[in-house]
N, C-alpha and C. Protein backbone atom coordinates (compact mmCIF):
# COMPACT_ATOMS: atom_id res chain seq x y z
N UNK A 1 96.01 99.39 144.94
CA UNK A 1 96.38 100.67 145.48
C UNK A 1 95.15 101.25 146.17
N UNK A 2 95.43 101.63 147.09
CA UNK A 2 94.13 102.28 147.80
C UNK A 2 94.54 103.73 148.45
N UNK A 3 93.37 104.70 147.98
CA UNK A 3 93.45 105.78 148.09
C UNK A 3 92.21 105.87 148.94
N UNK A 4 92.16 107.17 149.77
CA UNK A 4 90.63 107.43 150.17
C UNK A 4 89.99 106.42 151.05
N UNK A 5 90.57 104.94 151.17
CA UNK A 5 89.83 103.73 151.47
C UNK A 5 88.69 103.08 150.87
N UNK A 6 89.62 103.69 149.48
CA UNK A 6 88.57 102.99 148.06
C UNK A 6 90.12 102.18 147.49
N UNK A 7 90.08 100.99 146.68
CA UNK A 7 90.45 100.21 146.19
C UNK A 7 90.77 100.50 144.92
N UNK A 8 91.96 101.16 144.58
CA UNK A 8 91.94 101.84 142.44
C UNK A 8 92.91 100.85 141.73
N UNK A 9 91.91 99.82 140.92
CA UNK A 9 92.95 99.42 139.96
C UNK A 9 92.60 99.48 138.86
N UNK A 10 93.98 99.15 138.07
CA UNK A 10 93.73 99.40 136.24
C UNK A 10 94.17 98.12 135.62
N UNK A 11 93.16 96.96 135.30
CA UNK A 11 93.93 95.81 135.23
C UNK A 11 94.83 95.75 133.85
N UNK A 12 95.71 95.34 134.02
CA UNK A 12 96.88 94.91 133.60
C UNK A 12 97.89 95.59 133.78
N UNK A 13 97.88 96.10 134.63
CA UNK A 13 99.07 97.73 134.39
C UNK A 13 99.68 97.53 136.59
N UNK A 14 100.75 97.70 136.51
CA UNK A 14 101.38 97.39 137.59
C UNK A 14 101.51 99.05 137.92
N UNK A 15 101.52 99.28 139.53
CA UNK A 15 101.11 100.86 139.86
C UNK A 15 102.92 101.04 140.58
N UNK A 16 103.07 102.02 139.99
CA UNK A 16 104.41 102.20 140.65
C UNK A 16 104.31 103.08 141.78
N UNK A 17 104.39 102.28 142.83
CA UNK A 17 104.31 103.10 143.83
C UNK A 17 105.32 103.04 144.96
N UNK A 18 105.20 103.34 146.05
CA UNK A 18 106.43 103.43 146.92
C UNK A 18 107.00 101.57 147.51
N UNK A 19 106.19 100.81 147.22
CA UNK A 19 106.10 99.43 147.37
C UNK A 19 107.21 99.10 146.09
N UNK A 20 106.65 99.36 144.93
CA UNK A 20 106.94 99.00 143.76
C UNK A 20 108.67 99.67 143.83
N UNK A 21 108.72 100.81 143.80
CA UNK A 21 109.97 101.69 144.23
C UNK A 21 110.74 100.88 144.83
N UNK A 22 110.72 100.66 145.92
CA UNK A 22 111.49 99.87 146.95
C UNK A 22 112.34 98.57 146.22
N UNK A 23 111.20 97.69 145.79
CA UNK A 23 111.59 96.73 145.21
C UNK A 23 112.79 96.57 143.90
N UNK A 24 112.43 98.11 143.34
CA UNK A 24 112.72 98.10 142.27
C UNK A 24 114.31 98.93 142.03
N UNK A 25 114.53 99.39 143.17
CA UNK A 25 115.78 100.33 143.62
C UNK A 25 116.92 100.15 142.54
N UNK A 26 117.37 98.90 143.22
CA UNK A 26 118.47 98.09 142.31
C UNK A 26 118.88 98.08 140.71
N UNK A 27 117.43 97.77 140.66
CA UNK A 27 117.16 98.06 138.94
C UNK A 27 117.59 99.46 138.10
N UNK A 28 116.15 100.16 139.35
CA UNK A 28 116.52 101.76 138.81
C UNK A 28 118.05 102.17 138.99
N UNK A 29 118.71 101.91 139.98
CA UNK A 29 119.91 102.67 139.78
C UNK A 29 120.64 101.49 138.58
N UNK A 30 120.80 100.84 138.12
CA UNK A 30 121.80 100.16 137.13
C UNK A 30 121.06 100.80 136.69
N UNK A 31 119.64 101.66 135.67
CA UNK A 31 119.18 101.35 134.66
C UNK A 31 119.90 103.58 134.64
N UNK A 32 119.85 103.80 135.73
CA UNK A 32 120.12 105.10 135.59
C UNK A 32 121.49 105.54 135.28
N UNK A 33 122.76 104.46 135.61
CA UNK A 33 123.87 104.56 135.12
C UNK A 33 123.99 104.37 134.05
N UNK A 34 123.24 104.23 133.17
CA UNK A 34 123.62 104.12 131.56
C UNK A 34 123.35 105.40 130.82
N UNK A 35 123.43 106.59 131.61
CA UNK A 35 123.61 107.99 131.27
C UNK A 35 124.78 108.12 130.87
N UNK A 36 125.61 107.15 131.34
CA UNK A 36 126.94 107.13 131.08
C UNK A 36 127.60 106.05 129.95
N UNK A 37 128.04 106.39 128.82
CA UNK A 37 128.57 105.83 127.50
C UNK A 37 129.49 104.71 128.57
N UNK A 38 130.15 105.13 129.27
CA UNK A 38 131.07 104.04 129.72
C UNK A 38 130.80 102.79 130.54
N UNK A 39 129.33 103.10 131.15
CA UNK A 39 129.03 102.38 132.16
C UNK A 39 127.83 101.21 131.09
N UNK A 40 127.59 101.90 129.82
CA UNK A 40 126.79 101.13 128.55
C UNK A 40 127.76 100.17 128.21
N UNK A 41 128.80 100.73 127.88
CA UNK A 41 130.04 99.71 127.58
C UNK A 41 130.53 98.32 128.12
N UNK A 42 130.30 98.89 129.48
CA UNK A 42 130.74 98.09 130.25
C UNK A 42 129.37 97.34 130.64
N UNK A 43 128.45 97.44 130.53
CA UNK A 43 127.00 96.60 130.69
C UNK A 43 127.52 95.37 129.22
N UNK A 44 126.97 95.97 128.68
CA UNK A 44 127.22 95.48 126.92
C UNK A 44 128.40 94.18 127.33
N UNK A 45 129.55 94.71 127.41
CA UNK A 45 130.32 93.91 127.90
C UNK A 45 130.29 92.36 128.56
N UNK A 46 129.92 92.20 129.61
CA UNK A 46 129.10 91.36 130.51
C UNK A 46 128.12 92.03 131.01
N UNK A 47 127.07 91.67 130.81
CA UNK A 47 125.53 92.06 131.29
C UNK A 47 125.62 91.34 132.89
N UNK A 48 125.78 90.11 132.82
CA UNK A 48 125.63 89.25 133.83
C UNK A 48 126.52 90.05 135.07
N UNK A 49 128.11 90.44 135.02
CA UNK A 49 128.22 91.25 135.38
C UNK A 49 128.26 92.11 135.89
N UNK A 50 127.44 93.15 135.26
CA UNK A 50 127.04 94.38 135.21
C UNK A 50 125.89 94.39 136.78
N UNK A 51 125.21 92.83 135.96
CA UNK A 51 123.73 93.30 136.74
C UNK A 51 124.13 92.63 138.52
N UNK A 52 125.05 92.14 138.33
CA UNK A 52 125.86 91.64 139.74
C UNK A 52 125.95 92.58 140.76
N UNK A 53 127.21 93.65 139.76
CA UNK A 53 127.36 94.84 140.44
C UNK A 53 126.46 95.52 141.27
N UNK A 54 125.40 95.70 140.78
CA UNK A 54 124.48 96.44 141.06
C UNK A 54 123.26 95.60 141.75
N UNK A 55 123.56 94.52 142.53
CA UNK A 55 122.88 93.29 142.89
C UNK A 55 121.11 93.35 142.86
N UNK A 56 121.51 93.05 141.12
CA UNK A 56 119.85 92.70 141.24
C UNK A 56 119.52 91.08 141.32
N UNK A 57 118.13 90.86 141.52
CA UNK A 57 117.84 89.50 142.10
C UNK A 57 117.30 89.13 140.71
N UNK A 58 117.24 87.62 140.86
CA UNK A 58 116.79 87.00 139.98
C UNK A 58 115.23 87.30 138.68
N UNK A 59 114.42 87.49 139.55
CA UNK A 59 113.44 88.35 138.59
C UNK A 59 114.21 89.45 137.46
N UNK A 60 114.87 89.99 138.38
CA UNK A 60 115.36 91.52 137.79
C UNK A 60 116.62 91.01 136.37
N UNK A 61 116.84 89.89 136.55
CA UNK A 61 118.15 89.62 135.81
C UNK A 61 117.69 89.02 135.04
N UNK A 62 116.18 88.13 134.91
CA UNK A 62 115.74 87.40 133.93
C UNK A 62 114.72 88.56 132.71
N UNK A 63 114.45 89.71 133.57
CA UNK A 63 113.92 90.55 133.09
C UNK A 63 114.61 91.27 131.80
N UNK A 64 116.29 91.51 132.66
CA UNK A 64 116.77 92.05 131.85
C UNK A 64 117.33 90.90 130.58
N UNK A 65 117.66 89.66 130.85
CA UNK A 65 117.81 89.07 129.62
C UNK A 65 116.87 88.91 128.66
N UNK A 66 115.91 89.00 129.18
CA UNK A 66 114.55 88.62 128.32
C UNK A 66 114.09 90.33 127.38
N UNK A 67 115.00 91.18 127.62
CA UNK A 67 114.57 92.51 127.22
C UNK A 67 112.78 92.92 127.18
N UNK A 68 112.50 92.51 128.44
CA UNK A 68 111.06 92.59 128.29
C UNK A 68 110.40 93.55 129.37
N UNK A 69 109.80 94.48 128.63
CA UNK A 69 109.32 95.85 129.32
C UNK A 69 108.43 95.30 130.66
N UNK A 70 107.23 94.65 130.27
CA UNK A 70 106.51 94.43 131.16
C UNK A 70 107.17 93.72 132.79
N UNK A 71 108.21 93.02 131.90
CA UNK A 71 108.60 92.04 132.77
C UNK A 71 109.31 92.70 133.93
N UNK A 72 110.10 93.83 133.27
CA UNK A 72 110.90 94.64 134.42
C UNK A 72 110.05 95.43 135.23
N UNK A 73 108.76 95.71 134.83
CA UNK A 73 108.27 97.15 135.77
C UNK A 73 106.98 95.70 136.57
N UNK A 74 107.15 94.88 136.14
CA UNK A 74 106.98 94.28 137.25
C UNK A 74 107.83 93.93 138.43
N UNK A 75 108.85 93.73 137.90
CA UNK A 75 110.60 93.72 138.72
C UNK A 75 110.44 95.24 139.85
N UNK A 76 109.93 96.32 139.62
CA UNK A 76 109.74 97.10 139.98
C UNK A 76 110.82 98.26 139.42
N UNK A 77 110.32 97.97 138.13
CA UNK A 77 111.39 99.25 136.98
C UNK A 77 110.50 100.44 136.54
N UNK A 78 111.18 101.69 136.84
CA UNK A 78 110.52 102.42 136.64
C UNK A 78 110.69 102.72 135.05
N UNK A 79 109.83 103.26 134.22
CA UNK A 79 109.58 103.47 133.18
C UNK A 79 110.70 104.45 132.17
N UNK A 80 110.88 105.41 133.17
CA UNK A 80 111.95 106.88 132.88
C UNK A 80 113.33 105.94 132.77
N UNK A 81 113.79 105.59 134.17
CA UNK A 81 115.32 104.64 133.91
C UNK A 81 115.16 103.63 133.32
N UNK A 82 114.11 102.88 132.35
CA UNK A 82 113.64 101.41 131.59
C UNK A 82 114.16 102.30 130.57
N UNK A 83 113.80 103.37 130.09
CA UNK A 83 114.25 104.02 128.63
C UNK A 83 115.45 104.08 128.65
N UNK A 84 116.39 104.16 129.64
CA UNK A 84 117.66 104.46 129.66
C UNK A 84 118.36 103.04 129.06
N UNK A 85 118.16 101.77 129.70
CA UNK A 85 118.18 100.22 129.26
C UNK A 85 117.30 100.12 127.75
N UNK A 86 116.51 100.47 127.16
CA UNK A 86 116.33 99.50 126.13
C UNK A 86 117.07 100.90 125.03
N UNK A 87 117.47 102.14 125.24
CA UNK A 87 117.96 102.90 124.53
C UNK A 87 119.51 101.82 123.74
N UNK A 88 120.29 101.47 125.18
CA UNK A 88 121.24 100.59 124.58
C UNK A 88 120.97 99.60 123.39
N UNK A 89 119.71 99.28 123.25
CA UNK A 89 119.69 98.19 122.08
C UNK A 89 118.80 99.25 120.96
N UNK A 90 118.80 100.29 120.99
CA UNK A 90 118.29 101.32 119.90
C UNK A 90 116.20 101.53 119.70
N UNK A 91 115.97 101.49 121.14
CA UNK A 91 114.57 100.88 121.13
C UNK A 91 114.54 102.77 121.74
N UNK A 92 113.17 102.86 121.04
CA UNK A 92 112.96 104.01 121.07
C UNK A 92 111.32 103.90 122.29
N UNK A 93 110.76 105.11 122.36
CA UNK A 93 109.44 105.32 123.02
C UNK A 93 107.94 104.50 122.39
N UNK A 94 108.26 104.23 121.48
CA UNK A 94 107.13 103.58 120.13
C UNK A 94 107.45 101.92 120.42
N UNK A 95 108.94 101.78 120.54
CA UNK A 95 108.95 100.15 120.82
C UNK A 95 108.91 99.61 122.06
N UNK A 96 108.71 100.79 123.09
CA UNK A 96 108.28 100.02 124.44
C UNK A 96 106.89 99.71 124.56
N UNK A 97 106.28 100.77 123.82
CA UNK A 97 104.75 101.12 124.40
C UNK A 97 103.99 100.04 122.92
N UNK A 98 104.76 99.38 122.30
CA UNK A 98 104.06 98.52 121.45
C UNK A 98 104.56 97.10 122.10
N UNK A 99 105.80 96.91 122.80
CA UNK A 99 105.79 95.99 124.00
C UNK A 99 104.34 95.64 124.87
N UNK A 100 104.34 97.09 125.40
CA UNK A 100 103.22 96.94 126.61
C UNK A 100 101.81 96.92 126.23
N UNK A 101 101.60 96.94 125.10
CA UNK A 101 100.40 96.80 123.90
C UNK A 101 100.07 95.44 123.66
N UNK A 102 101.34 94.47 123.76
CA UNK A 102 101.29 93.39 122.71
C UNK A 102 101.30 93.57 121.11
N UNK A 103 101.29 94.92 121.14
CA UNK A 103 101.43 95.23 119.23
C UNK A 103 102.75 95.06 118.61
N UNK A 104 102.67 94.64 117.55
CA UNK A 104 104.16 95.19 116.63
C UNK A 104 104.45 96.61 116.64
N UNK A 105 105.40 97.17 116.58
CA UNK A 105 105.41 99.03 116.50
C UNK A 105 104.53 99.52 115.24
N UNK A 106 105.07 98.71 114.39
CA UNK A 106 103.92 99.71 113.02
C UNK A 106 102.23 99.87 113.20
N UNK A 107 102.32 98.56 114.24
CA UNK A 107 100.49 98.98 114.30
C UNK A 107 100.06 99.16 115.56
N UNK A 108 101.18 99.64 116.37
CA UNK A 108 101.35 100.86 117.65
C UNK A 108 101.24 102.16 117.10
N UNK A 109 102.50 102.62 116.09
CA UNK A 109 102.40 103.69 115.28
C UNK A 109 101.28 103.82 114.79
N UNK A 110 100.51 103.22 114.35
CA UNK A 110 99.19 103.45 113.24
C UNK A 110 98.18 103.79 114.64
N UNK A 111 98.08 103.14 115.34
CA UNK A 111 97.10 103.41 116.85
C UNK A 111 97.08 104.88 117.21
N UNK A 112 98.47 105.13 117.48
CA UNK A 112 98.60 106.31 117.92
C UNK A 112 98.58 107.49 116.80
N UNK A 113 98.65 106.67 115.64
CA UNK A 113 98.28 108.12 114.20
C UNK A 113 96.67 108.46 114.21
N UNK A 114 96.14 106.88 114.81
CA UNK A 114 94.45 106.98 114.09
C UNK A 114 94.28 107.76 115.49
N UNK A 115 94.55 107.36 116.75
CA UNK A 115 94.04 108.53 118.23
C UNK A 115 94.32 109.96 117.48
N UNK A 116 94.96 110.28 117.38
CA UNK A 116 95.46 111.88 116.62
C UNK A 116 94.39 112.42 116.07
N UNK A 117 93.50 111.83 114.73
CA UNK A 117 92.44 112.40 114.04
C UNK A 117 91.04 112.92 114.57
């Protein structure tokens, strides 16, 4: 990402930006229809499907089988509509961000108890 005509990166961390956006359109809108109980249903249902409908490409579909955080916001998933998708399988804010950790959640949870003190 370049700002200023300086070069800003944060390695390991993918920058969502209007590049990333673009790519990621497809995703975000399936991931934003699951505001809707019926449109969860009907994901749940056939995923394969689902993710048709909403023609995501192959990255994006292996992403979503693989339920893997990193994998999608490399897909170009934004983070806000990613919560909306792993909510369906009962994954809360603690089990993404121990995804993107490589941690188990309990010693995500404990990370973020010991930052606190």
């Amino acid at each position: 990402m370049k700002k200023d005509g300086l070069e800003h990166k944060i390695p390991g961390t993918t920058i969502f930006d209007g590049t990333q956006a673009r790519k990621g359109y497809a995703l975000n809108k399936m991931c934003f229809s699951f505001n809707s109980a019926e449109n969860r249903a009907e994901f749940k249902a056939d995923e394969d499907a689902y993710c048709a409908k909403y023609a995501l490409n192959a990255q994006q579909r292996e992403a979503i089988r693989n339920r893997n955080v990193l994998q999608l916001i490399a897909a170009g998933g934004n983070i806000y509509y990613l919560a909306k998708f792993g909510g369906i399988f009962g994954l809360d804010v603690q089990d993404v961000g121990a995804q993107q950790t490589g941690m188990t959640k309990d010693a995500f949870k404990a990370k973020l108890l010991a930052a606190g003190r």
